[in-house]
Protein backbone atom coordinates (compact mmCIF):
# COMPACT_ATOMS: atom_id res chain seq x y z
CA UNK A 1 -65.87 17.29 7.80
CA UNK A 2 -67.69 16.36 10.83
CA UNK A 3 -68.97 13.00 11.88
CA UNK A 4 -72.26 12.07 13.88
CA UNK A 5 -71.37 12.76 17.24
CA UNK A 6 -69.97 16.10 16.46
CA UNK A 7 -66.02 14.97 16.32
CA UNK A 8 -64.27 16.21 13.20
CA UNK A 9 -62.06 13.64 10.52
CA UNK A 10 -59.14 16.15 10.79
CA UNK A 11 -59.27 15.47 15.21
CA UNK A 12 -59.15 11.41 14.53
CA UNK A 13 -55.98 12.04 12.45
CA UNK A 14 -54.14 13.87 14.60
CA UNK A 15 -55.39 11.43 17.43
CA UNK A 16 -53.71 8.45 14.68
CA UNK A 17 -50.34 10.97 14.74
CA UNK A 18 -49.84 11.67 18.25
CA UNK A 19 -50.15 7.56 18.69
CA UNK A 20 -47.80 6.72 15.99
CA UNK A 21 -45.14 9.04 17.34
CA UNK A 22 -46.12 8.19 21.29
CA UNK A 23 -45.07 4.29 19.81
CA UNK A 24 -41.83 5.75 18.24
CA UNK A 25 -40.86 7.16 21.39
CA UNK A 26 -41.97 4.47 23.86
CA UNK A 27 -39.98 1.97 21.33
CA UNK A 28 -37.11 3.74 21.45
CA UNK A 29 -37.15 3.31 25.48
CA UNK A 30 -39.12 6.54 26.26
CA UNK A 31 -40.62 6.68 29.83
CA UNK A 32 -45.15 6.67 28.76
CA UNK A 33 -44.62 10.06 31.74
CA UNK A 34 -42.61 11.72 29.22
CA UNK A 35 -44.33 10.90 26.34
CA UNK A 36 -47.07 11.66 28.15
CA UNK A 37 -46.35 14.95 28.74
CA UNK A 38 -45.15 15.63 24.61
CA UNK A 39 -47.66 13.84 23.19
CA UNK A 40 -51.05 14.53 25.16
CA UNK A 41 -51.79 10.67 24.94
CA UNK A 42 -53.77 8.83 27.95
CA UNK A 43 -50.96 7.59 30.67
CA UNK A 44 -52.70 4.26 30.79
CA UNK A 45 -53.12 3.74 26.74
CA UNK A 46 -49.22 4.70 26.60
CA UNK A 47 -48.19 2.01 30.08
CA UNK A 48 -50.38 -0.50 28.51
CA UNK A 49 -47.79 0.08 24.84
CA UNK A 50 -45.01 -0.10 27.14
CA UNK A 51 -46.01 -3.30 28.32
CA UNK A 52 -46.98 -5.17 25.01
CA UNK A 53 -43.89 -3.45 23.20
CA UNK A 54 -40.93 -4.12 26.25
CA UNK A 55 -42.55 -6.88 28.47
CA UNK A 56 -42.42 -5.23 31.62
CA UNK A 57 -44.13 -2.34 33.29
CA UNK A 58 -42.42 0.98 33.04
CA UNK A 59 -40.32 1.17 36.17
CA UNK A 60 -38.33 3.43 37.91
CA UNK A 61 -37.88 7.26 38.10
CA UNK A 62 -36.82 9.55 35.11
CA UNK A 63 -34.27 11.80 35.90
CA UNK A 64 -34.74 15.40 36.74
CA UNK A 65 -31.77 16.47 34.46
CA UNK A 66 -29.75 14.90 31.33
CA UNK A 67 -26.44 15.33 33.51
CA UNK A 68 -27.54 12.77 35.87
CA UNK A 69 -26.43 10.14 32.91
CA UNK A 70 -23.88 12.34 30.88
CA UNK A 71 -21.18 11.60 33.28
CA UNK A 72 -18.17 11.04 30.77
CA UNK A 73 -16.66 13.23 28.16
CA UNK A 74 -17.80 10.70 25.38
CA UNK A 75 -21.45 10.76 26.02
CA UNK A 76 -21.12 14.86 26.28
CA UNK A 77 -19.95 15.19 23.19
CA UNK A 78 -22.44 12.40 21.76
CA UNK A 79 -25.20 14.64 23.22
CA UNK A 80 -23.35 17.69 21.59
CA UNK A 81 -23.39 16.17 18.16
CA UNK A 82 -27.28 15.03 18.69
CA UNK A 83 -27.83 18.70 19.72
CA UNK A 84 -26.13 19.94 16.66
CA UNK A 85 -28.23 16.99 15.26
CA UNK A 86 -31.72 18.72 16.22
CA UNK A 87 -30.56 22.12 15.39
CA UNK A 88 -29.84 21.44 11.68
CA UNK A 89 -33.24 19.81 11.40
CA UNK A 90 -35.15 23.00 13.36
CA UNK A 91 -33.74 25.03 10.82
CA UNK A 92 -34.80 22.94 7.70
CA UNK A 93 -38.06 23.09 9.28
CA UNK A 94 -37.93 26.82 9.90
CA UNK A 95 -40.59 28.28 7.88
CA UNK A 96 -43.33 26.02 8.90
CA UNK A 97 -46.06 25.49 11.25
CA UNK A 98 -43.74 23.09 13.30
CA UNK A 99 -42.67 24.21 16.52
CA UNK A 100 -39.46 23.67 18.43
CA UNK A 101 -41.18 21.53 20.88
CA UNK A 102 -42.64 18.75 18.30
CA UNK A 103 -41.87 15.39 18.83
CA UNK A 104 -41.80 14.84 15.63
CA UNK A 105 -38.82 17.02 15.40
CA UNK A 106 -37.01 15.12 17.97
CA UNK A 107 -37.63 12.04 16.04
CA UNK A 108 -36.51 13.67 12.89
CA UNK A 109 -33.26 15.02 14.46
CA UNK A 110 -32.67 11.20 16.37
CA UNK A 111 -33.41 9.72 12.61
CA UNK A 112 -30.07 12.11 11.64
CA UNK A 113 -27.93 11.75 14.69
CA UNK A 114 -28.30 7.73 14.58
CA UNK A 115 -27.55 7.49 10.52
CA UNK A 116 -24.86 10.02 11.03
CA UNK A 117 -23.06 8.57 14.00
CA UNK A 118 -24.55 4.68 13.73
CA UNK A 119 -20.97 3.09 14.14
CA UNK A 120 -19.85 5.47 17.20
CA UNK A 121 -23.35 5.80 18.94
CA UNK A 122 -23.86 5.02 22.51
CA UNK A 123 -26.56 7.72 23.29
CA UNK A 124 -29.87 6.12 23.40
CA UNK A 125 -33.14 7.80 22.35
CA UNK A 126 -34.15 7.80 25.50
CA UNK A 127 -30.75 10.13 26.68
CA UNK A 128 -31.36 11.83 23.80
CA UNK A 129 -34.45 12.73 24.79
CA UNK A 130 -33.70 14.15 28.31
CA UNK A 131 -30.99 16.49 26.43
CA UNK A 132 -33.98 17.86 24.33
CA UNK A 133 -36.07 18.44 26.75
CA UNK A 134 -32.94 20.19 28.81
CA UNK A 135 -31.69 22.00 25.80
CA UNK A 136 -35.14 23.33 25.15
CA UNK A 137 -35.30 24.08 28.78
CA UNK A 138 -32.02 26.05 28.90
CA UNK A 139 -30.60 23.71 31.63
CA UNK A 140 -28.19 22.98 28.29
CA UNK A 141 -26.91 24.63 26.08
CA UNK A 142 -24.47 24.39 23.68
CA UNK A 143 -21.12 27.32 23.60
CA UNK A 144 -18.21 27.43 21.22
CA UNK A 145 -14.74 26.31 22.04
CA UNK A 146 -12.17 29.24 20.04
CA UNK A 147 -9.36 26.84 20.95
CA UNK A 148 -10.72 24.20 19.39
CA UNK A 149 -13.39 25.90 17.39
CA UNK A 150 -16.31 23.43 18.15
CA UNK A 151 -19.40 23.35 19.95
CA UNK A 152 -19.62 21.79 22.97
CA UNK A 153 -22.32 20.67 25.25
CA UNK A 154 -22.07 23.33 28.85
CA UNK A 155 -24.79 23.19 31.86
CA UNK A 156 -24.20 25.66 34.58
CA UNK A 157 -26.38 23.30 37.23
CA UNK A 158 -24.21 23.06 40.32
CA UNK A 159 -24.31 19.43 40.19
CA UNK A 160 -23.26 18.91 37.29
CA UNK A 161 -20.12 17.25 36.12
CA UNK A 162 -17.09 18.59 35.05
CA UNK A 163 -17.11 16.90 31.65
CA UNK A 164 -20.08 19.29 30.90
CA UNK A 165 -18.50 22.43 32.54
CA UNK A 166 -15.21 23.14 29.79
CA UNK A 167 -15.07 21.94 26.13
CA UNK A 168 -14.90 18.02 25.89
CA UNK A 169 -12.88 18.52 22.75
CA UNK A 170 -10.02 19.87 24.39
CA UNK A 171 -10.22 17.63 27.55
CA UNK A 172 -10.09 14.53 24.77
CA UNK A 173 -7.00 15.91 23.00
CA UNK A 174 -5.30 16.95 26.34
CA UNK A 175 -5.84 13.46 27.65
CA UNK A 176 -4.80 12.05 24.38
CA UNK A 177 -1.01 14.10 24.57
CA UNK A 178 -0.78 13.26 28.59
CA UNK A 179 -1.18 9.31 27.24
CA UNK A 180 1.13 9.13 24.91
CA UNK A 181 3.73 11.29 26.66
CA UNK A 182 5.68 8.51 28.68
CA UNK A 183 5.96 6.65 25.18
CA UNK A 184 7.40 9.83 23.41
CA UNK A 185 10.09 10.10 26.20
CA UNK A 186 10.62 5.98 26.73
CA UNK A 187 11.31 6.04 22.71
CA UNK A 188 13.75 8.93 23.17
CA UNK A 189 16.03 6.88 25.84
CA UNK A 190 16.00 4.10 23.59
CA UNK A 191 14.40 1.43 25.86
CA UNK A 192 13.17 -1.86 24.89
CA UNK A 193 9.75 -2.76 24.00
CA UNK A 194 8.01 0.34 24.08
CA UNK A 195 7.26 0.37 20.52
């Protein structure tokens, strides 16, 4: 259907849908340049929604990479699980229209990740969404672990850390046994207080 000035009903809903999800996302701490840039909503419309919705202008830069923030083994494997997360929901979604790079997808996979993990979270949406738009990218990807037999989170960026560079998994459990090695061995000479 098309409306006086030649603009069709179907373009003012999808207008409607790209807003809803651009508030989602700046809500959720998303930089208005990055939803910008998934959305295809004005950069002053989505600063302006920043503003009412946080109380501040947008400030700062976004980083270039999601390994500038996933600095410790815990937040690499919380970005493994959301990427595990988003892969699950892409392939629910497989046989429609909706493509990889949807926003709405993201949301949908964030929606998962945060019921699933709620208690143990500490990767905000707006992490989360730097590792999608990496993952996507191929700056991460996720690789399999046979000693462990998980999936991890790997980047092969030269600045990246170590945490995302061998399985997090077995760096965890390896730090786990070196811990609670001098208690093992105090126990066995029998001194005091180590229980």
């Amino acid at each position: 259907m098309t409306g006086k000035r030649g603009w069709r009903l179907s373009d003012g809903y999808e207008s409607i849908e790209k807003l809803e999800v651009a508030a989602l996302l700046i809500a959720g701490g998303v930089r208005p340049t990055n939803v910008e840039a998934v959305t295809k909503v004005c950069k002053h419309r989505l600063g302006s929604l920043w503003k009412e919705m946080h109380g501040h202008p947008a400030k700062g830069q976004t980083p270039a990479f999601a390994y500038t923030f996933l600095r410790s083994g815990h937040l690499a494997k919380q970005a493994g699980l959301f990427i595990q997360c988003f892969l699950l929901t892409v392939h629910q979604v497989k046989h429609t229209e909706i493509s990889r790079d949807d926003p709405k997808l993201f949301l949908s996979a964030f929606g998962l990740f945060h019921s699933l993990y709620s208690p143990w979270r500490s990767l905000r949406m707006e992490q989360a969404f730097y590792v999608w738009r990496d993952f996507r990218k191929g700056a991460l990807q996720t690789k399999f672990c046979s000693r462990c037999q998980a999936d991890y989170v790997y980047s092969m960026h030269q600045d990246a850390p170590d945490c995302l560079r061998t399985c997090q998994h077995c760096r965890s459990i390896a730090a786990a046994k070196k811990k609670s090695r001098p208690r093992r061995l105090a126990r066995t000479m029998g001194q005091p207080g180590t229980e």
